[in-house]
C-alpha atoms as a PDB file:
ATOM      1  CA  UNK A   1     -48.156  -9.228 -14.662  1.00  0.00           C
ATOM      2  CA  UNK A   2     -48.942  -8.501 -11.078  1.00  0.00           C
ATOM      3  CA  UNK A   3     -46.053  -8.561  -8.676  1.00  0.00           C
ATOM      4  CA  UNK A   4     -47.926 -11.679  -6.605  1.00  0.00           C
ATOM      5  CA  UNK A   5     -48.033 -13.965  -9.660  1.00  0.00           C
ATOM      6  CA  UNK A   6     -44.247 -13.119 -10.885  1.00  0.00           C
ATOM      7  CA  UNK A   7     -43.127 -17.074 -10.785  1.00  0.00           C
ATOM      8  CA  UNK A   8     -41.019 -17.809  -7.995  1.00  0.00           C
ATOM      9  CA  UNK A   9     -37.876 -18.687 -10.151  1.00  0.00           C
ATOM     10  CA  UNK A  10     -37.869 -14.836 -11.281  1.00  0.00           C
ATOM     11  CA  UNK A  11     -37.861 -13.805  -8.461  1.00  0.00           C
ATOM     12  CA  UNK A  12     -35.143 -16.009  -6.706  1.00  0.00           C
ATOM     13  CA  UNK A  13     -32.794 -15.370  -9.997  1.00  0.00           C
ATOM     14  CA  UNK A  14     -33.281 -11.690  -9.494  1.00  0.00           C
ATOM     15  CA  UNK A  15     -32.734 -11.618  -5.839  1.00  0.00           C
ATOM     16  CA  UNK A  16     -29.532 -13.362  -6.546  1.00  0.00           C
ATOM     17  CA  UNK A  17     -28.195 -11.232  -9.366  1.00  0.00           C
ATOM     18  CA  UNK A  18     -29.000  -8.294  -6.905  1.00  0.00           C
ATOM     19  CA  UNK A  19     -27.333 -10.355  -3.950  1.00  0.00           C
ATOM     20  CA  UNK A  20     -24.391 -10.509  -5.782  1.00  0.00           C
ATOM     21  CA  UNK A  21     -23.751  -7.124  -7.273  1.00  0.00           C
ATOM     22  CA  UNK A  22     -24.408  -5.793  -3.838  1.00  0.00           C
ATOM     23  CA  UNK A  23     -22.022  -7.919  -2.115  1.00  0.00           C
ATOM     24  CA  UNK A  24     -19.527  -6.696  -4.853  1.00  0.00           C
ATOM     25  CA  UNK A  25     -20.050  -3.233  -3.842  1.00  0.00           C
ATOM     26  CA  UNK A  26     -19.602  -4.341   0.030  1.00  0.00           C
ATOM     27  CA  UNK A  27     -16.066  -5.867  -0.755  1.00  0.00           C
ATOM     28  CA  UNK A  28     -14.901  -2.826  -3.039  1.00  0.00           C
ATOM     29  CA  UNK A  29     -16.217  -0.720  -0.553  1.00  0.00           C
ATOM     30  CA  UNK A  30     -14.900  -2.345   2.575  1.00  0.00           C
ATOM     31  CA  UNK A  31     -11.102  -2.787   0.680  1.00  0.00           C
ATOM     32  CA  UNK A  32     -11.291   1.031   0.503  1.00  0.00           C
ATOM     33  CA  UNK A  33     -11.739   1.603   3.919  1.00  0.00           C
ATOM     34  CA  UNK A  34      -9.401  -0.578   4.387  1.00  0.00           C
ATOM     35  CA  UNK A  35      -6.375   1.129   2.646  1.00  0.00           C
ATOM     36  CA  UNK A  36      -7.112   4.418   5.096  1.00  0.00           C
ATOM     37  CA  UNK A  37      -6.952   2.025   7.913  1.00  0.00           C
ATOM     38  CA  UNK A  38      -3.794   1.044   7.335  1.00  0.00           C
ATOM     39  CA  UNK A  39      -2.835   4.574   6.786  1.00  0.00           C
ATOM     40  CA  UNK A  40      -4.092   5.162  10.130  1.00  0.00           C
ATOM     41  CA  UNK A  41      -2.496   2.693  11.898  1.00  0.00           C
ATOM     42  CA  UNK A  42       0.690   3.841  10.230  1.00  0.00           C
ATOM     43  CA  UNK A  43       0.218   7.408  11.435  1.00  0.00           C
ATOM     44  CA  UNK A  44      -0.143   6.372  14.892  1.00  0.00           C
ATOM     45  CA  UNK A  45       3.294   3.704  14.879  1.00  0.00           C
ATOM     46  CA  UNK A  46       5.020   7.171  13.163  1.00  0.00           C
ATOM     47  CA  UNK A  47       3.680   9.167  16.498  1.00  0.00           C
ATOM     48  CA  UNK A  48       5.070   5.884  18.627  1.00  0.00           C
ATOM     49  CA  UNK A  49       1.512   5.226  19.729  1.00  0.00           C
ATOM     50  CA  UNK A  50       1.967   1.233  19.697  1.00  0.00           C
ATOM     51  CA  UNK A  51      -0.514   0.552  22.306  1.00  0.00           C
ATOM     52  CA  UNK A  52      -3.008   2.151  19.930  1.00  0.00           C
ATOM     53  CA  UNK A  53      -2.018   1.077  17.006  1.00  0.00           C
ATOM     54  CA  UNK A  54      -2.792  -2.620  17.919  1.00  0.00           C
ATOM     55  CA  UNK A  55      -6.232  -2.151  18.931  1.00  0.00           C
ATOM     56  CA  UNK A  56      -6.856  -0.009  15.556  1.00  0.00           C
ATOM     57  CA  UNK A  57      -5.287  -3.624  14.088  1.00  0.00           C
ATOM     58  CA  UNK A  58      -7.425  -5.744  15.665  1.00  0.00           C
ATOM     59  CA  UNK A  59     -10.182  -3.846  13.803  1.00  0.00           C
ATOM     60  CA  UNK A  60      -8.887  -4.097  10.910  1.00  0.00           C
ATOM     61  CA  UNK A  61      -8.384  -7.834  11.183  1.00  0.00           C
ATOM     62  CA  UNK A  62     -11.766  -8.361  11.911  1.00  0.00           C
ATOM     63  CA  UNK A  63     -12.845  -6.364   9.038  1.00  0.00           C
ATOM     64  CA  UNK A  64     -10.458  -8.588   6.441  1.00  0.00           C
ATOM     65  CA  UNK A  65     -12.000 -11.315   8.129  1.00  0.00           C
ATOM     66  CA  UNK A  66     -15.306  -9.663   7.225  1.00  0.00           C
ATOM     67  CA  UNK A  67     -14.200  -9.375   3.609  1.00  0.00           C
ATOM     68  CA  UNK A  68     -13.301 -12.561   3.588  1.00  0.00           C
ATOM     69  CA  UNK A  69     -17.207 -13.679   4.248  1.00  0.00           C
ATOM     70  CA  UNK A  70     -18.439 -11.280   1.141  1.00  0.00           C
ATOM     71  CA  UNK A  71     -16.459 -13.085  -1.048  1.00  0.00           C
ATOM     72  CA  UNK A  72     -17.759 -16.481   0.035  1.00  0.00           C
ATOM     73  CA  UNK A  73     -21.446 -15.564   0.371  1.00  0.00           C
ATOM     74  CA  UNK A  74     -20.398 -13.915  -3.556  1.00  0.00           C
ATOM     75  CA  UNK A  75     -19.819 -17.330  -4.479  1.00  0.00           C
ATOM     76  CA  UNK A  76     -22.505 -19.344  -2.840  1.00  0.00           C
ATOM     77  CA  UNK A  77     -24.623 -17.091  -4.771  1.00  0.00           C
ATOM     78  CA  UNK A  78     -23.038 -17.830  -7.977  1.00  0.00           C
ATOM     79  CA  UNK A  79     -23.541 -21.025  -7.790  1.00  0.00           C
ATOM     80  CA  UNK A  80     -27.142 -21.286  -6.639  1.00  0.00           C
ATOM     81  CA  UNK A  81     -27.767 -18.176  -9.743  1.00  0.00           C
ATOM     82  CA  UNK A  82     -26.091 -21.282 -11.811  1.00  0.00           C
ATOM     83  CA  UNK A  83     -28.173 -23.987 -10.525  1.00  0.00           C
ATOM     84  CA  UNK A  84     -30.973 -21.873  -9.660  1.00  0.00           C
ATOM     85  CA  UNK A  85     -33.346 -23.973 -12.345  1.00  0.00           C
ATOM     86  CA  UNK A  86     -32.374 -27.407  -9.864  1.00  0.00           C
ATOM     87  CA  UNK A  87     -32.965 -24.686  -6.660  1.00  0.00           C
ATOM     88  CA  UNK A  88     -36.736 -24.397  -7.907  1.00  0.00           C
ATOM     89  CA  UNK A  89     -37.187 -27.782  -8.238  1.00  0.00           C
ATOM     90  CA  UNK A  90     -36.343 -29.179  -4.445  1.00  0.00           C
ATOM     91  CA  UNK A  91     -39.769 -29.948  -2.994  1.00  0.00           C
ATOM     92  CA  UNK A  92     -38.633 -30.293   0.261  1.00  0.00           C
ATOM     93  CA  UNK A  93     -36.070 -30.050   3.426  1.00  0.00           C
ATOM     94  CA  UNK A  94     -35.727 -33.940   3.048  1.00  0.00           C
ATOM     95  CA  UNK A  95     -35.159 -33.349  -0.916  1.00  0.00           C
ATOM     96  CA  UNK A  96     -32.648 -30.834  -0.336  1.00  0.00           C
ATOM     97  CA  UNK A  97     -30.763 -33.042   2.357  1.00  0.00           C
ATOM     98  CA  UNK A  98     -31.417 -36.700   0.357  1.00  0.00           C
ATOM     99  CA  UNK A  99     -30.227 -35.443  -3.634  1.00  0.00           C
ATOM    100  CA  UNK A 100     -28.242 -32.126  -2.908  1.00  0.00           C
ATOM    101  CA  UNK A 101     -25.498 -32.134  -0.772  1.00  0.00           C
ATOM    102  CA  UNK A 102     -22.779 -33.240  -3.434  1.00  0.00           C
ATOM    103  CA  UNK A 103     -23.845 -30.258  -5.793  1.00  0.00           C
ATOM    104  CA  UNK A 104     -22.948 -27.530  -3.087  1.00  0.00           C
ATOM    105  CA  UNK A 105     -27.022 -26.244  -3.003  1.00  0.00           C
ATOM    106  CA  UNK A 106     -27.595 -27.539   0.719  1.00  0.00           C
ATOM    107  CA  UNK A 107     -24.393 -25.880   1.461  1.00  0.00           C
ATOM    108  CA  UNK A 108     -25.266 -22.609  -0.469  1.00  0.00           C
ATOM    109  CA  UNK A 109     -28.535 -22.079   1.111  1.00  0.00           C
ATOM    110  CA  UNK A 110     -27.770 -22.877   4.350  1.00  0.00           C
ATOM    111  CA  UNK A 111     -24.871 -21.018   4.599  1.00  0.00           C
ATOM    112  CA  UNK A 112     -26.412 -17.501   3.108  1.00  0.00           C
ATOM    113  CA  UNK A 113     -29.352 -18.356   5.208  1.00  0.00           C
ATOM    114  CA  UNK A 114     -27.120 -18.006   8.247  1.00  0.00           C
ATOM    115  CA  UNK A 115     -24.661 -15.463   7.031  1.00  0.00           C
ATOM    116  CA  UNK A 116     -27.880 -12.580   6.261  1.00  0.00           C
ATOM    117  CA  UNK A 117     -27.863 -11.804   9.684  1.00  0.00           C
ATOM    118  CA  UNK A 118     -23.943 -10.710   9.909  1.00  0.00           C
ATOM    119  CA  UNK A 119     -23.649  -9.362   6.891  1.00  0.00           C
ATOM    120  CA  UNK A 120     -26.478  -6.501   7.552  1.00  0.00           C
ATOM    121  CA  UNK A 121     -25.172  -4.010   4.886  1.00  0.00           C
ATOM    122  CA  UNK A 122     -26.459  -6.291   2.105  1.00  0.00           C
ATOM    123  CA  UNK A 123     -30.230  -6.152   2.534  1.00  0.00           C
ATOM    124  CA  UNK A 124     -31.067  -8.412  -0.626  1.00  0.00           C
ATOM    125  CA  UNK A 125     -29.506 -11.073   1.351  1.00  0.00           C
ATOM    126  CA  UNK A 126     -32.478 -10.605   4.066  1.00  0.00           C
ATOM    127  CA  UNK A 127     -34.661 -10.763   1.320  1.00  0.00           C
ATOM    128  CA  UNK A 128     -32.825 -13.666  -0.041  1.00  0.00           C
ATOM    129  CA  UNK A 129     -33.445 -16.013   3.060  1.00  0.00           C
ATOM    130  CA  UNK A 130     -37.084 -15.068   3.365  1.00  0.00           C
ATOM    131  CA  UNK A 131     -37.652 -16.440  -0.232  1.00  0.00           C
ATOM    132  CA  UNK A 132     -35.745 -19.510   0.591  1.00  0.00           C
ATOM    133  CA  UNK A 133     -37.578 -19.323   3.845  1.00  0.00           C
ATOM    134  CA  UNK A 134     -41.013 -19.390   1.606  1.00  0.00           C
ATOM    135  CA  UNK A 135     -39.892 -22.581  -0.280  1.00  0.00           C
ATOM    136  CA  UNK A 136     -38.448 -24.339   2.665  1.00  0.00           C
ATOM    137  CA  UNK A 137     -40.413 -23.366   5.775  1.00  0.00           C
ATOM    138  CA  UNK A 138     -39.934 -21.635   8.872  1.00  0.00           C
ATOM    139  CA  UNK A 139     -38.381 -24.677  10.916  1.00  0.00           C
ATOM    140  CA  UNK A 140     -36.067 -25.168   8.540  1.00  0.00           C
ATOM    141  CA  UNK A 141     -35.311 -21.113   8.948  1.00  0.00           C
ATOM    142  CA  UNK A 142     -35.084 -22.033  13.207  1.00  0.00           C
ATOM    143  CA  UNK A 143     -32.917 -24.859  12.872  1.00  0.00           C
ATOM    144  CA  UNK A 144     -29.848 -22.879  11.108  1.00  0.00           C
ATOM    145  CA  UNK A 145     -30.023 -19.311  12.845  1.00  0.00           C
ATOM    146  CA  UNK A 146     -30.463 -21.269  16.293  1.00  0.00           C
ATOM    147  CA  UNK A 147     -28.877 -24.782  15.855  1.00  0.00           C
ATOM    148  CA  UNK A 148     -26.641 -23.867  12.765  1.00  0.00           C
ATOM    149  CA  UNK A 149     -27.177 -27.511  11.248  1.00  0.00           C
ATOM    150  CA  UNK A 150     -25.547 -27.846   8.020  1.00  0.00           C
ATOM    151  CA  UNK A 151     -23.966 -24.197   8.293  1.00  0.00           C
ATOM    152  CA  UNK A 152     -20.177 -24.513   7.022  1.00  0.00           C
ATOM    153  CA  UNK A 153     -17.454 -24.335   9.770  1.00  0.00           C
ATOM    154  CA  UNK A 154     -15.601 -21.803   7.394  1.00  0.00           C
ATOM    155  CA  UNK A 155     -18.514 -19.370   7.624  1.00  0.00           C
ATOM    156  CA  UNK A 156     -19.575 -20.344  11.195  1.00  0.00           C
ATOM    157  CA  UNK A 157     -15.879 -19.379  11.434  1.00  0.00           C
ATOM    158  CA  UNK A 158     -16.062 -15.633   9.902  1.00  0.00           C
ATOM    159  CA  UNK A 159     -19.092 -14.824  11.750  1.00  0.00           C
ATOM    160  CA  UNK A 160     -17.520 -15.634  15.365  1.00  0.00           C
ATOM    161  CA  UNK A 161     -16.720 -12.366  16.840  1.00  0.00           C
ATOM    162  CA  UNK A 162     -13.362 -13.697  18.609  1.00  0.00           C
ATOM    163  CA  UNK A 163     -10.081 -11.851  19.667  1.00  0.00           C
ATOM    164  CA  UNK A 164      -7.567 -11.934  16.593  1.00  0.00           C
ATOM    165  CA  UNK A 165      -4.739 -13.861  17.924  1.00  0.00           C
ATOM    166  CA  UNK A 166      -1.897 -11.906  19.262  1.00  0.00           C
ATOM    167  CA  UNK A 167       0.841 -13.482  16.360  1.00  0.00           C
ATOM    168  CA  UNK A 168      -1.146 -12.286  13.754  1.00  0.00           C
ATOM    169  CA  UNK A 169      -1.734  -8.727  14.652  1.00  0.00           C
ATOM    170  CA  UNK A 170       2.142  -8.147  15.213  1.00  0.00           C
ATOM    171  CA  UNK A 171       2.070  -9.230  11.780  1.00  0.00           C
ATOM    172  CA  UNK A 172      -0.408  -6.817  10.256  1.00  0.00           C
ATOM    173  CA  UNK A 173       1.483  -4.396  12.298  1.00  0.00           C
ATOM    174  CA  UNK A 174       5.096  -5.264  11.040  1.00  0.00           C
ATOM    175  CA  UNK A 175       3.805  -5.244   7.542  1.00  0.00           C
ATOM    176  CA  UNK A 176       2.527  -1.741   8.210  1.00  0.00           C
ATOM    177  CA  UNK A 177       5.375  -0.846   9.261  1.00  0.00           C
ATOM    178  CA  UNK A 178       7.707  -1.716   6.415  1.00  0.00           C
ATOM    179  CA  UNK A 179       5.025  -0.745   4.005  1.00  0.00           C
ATOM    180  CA  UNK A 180       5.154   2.780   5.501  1.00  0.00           C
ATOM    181  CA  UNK A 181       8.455   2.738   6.336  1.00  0.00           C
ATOM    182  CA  UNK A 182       7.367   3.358  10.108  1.00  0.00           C
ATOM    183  CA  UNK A 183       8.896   2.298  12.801  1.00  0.00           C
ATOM    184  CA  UNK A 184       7.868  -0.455  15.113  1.00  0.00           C
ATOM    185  CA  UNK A 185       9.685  -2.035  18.262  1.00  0.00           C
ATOM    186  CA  UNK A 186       9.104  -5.672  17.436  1.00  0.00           C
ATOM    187  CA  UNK A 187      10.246  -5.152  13.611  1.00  0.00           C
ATOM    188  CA  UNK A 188      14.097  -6.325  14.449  1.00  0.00           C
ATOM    189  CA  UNK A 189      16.530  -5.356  12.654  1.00  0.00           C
ATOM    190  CA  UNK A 190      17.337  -8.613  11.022  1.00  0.00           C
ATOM    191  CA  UNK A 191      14.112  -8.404   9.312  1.00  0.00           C
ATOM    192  CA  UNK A 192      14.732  -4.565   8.021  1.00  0.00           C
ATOM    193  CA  UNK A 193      18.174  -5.668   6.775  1.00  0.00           C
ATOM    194  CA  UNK A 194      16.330  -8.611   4.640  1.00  0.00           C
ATOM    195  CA  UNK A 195      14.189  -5.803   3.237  1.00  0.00           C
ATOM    196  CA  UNK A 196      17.119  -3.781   2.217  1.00  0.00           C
ATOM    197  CA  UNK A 197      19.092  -6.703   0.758  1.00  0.00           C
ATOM    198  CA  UNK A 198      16.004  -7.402  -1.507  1.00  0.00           C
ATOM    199  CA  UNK A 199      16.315  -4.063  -2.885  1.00  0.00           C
ATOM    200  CA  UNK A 200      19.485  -4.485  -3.293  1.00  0.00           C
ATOM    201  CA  UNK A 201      19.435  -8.242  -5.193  1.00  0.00           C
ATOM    202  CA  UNK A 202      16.814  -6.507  -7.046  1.00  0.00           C
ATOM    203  CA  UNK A 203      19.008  -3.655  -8.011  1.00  0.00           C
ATOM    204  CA  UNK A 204      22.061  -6.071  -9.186  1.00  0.00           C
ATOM    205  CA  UNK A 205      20.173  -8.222 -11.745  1.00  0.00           C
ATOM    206  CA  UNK A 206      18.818  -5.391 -13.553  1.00  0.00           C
ATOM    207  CA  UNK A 207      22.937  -4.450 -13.645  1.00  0.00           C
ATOM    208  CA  UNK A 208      24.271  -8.300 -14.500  1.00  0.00           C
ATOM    209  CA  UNK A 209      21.138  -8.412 -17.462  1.00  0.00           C
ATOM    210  CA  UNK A 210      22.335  -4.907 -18.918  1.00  0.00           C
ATOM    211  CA  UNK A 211      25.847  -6.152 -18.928  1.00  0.00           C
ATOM    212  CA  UNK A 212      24.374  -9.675 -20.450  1.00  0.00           C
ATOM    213  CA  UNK A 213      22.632  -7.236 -23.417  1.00  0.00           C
ATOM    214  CA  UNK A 214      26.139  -5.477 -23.815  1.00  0.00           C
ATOM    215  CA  UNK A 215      28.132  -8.574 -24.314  1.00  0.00           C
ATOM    216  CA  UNK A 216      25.274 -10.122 -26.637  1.00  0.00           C
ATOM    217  CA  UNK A 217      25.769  -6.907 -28.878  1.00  0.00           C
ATOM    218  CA  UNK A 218      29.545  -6.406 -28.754  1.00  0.00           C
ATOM    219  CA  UNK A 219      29.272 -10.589 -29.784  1.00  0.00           C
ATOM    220  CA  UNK A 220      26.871  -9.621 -32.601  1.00  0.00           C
ATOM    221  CA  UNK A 221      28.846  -6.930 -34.154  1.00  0.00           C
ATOM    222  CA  UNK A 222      32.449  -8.506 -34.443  1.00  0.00           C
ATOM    223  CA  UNK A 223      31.218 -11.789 -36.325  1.00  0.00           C
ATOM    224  CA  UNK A 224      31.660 -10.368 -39.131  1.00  0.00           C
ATOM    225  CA  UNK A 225      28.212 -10.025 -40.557  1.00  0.00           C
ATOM    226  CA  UNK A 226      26.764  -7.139 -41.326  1.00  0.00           C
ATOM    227  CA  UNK A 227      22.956  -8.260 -40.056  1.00  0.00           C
ATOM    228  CA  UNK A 228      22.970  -8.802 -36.046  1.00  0.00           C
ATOM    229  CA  UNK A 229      22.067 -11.685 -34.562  1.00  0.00           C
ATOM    230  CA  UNK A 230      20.072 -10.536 -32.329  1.00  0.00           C
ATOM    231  CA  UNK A 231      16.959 -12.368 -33.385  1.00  0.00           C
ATOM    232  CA  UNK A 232      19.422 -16.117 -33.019  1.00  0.00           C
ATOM    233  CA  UNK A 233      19.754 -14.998 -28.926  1.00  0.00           C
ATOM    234  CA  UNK A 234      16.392 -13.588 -27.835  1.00  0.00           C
ATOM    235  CA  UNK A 235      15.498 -17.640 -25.947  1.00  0.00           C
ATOM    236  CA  UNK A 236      19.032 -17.465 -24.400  1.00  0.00           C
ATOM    237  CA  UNK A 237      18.686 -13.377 -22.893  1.00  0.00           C
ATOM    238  CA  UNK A 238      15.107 -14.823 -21.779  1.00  0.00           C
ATOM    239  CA  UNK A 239      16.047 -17.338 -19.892  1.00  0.00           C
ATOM    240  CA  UNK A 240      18.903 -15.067 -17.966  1.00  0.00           C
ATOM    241  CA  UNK A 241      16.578 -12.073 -17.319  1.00  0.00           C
ATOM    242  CA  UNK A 242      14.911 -11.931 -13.990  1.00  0.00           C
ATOM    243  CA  UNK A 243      11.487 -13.157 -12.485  1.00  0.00           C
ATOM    244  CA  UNK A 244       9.688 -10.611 -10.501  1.00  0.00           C
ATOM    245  CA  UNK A 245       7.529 -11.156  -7.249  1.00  0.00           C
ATOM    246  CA  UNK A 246       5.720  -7.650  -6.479  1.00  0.00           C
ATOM    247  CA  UNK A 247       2.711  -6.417  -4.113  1.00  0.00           C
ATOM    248  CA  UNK A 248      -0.727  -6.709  -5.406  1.00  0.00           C
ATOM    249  CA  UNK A 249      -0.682  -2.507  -5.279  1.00  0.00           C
ATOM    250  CA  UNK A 250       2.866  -2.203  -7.138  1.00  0.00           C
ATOM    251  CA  UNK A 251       2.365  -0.767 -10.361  1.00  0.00           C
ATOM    252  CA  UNK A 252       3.596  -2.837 -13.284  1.00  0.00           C
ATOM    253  CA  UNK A 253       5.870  -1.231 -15.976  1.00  0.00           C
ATOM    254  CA  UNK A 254       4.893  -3.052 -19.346  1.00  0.00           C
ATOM    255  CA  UNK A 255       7.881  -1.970 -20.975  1.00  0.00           C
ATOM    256  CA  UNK A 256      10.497  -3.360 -18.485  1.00  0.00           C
ATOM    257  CA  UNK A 257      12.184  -5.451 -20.613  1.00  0.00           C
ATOM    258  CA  UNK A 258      14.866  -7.195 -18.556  1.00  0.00           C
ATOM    259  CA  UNK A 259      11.497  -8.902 -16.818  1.00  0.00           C
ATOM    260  CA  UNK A 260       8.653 -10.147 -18.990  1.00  0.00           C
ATOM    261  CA  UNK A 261       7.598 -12.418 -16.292  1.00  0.00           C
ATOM    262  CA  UNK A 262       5.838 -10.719 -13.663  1.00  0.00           C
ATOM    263  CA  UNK A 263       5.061 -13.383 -10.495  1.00  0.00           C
ATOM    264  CA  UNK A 264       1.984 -11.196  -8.458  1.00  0.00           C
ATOM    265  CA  UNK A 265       1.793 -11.750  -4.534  1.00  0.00           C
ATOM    266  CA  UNK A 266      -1.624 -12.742  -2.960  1.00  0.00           C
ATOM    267  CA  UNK A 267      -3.298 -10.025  -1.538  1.00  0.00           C
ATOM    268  CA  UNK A 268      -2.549  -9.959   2.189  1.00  0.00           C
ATOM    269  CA  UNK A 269      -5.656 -10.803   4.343  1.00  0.00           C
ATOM    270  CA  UNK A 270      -6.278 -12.873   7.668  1.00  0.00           C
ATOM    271  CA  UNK A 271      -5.497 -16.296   6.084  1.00  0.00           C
ATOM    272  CA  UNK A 272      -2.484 -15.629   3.364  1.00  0.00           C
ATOM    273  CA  UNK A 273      -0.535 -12.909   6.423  1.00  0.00           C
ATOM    274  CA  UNK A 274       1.391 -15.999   7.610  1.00  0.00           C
ATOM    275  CA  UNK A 275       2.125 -17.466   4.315  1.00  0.00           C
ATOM    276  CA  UNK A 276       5.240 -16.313   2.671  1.00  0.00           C
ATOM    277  CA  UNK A 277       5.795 -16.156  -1.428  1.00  0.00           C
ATOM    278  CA  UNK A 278       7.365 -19.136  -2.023  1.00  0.00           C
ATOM    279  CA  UNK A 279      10.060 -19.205  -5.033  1.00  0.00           C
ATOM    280  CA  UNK A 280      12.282 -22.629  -5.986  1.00  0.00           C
ATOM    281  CA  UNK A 281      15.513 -22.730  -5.169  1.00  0.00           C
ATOM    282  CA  UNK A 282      16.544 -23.805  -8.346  1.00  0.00           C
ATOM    283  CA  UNK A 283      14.966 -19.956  -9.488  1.00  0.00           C
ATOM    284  CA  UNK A 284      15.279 -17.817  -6.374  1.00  0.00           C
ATOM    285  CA  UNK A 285      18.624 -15.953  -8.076  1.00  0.00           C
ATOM    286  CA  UNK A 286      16.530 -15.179 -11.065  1.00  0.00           C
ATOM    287  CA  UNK A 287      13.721 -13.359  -8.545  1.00  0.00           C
ATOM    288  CA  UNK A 288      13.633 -10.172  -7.673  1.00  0.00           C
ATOM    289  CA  UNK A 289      11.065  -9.122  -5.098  1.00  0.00           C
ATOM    290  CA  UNK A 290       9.208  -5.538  -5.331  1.00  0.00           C
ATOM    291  CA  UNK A 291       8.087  -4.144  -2.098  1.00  0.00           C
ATOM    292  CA  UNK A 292       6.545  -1.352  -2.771  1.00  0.00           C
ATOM    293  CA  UNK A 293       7.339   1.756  -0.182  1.00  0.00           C
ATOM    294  CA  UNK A 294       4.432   3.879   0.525  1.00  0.00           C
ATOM    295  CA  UNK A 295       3.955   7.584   1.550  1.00  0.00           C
ATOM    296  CA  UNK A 296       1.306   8.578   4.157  1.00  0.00           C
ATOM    297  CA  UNK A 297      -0.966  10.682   1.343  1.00  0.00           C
ATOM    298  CA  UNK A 298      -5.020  10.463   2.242  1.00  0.00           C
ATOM    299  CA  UNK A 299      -5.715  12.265  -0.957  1.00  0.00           C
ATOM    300  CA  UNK A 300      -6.217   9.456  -3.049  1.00  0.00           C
ATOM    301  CA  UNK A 301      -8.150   7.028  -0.824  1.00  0.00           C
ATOM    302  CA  UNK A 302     -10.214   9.930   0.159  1.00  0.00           C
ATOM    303  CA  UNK A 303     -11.291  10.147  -3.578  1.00  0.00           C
ATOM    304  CA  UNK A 304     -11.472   6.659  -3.768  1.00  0.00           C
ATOM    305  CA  UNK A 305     -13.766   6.484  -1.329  1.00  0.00           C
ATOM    306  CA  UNK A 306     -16.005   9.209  -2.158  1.00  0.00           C
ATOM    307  CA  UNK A 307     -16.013   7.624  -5.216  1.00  0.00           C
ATOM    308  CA  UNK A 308     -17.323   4.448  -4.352  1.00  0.00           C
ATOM    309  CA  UNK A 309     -19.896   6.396  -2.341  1.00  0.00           C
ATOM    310  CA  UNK A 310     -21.334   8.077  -5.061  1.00  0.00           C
ATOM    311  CA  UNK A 311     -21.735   4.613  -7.187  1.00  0.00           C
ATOM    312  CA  UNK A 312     -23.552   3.232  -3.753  1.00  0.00           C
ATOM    313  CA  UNK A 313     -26.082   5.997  -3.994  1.00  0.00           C
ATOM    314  CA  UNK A 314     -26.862   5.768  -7.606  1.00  0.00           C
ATOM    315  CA  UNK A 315     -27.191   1.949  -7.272  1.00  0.00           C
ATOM    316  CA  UNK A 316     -29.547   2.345  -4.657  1.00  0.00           C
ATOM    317  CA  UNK A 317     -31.225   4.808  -6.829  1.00  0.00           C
END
């Protein structure tokens, strides 16, 4: 079949399978550079270089922020892909405004629409807006990149090139810095000695659940039977072993027996920095929270990178 009588719904389905696996790349790729960032800024608040270590923060703010648009635009396209048989079917501007605002399309299209323009490094997204540009027209293309009618605040939000505010880059930057194990002038030491006593709480409940284990067996073997009970207390040594709360990097050990229940932070990023884990009080003695400490070693982001490099070029292949 010639390419100019391919039906339009192909088209628009394959455009926004491409869209998406694209904008997957982006995130990966963007998270990557991310990670050496950080190791960056590190290395300069090791070498006391404060000053610029907050503008180097600022950038990477804005480039979380960045991340954080990918992901959106990821699922706008997800759910147009899913409703892309309804998509084909809106005759018109006034259709799409009258019969599809509660089913999230209006707010899909318009949004990724808008977006294509700041989020250059996916090109199918350009060619994403000029086939919704096709079906819809080119005023309806004028009124969104120049008015922004019907363009969500949330993405008009990420695409506003503003100043991070001063709060949350100290922070990014304390966060570094206890990450890294760096130091940093506004990191009191109030908050350093709460990082410590962590470790610490941490490294007492793995002591009171071994001693709980001992007891249990010395219990077992002096009642007289000759089969141990063991089986008869695994809900009570459950319910005394700890919770843990650990970084999205931390490593898990699977055979950590004294915690089966694993609670995983967020991933940090512009919206969750502020917002702290938050455990019930009723369960915060049972919680142990991992920070994980890490050294300033390139030679694993570098390969990640290159990596993810390579699997750019044979996708664009």
């Amino acid at each position: 079949m010639p390419p100019n009588q391919i039906p339009y719904q192909v088209k628009l389905k394959t455009c926004l399978r491409m869209c998406i696996q694209y904008l997957r790349y982006a995130q990966d790729k963007q998270q990557a550079l991310a990670k050496q960032y950080r190791r960056d800024v590190a290395q300069l608040l090791m070498a006391s270089k404060e000053q610029k270590a907050h503008y180097r923060v600022e950038t990477l703010i804005n480039d979380d922020i960045h991340v954080e648009l990918l992901e959106i635009l990821e699922l706008y396209c997800e759910l147009l892909l899913a409703r892309v048989s309804i998509l084909t079917s809106i005759k018109d501007e006034v259709d799409l405004l009258t019969n599809h605002i509660e089913d999230g399309i209006n707010e899909a299209v318009r949004a990724l629409v808008y977006a294509s323009l700041h989020a250059s490094e996916v090109k199918e997204l350009g060619q994403l807006r000029d086939l919704l540009t096709f079906k819809f027209g080119q005023d309806f293309l004028k009124v969104i990149l120049e008015e922004k009618v019907g363009v969500p605040d949330k993405v008009l939000k990420k695409c506003s090139p503003n100043l991070p505010p001063e709060d949350l880059v100290v922070l990014y930057l304390k966060e570094i810095s206890r990450t890294y194990d760096t130091p940093y002038s506004q990191l009191t030491d109030d908050e350093e000695e709460e990082e410590d006593e962590s470790v610490v709480d941490s490294e007492k409940t793995d002591d009171i659940n071994g001693d709980n284990e001992d007891q249990t067996d010395d219990e077992n073997g002096n009642n007289g039977n000759s089969v141990p009970k063991k089986n008869q207390s695994i809900s009570k040594q459950d319910d005394k072993k700890a919770i843990v709360a650990i970084d999205n990097d931390a490593a898990l050990d699977e055979n950590d027996e004294h915690t089966p229940i694993t609670v995983r932070k967020p991933r940090q990023n512009s919206e969750t920095m502020k917002k702290d884990l938050i455990i019930p009080k009723e369960i915060k003695k049972d919680v142990k929270i991992v920070h994980q400490k890490k050294k300033l070693d390139n030679k694993n982001e570098d390969t990640e990178l290159e990596d993810l490099k390579k699997r750019f070029a044979a996708l664009r292949r």
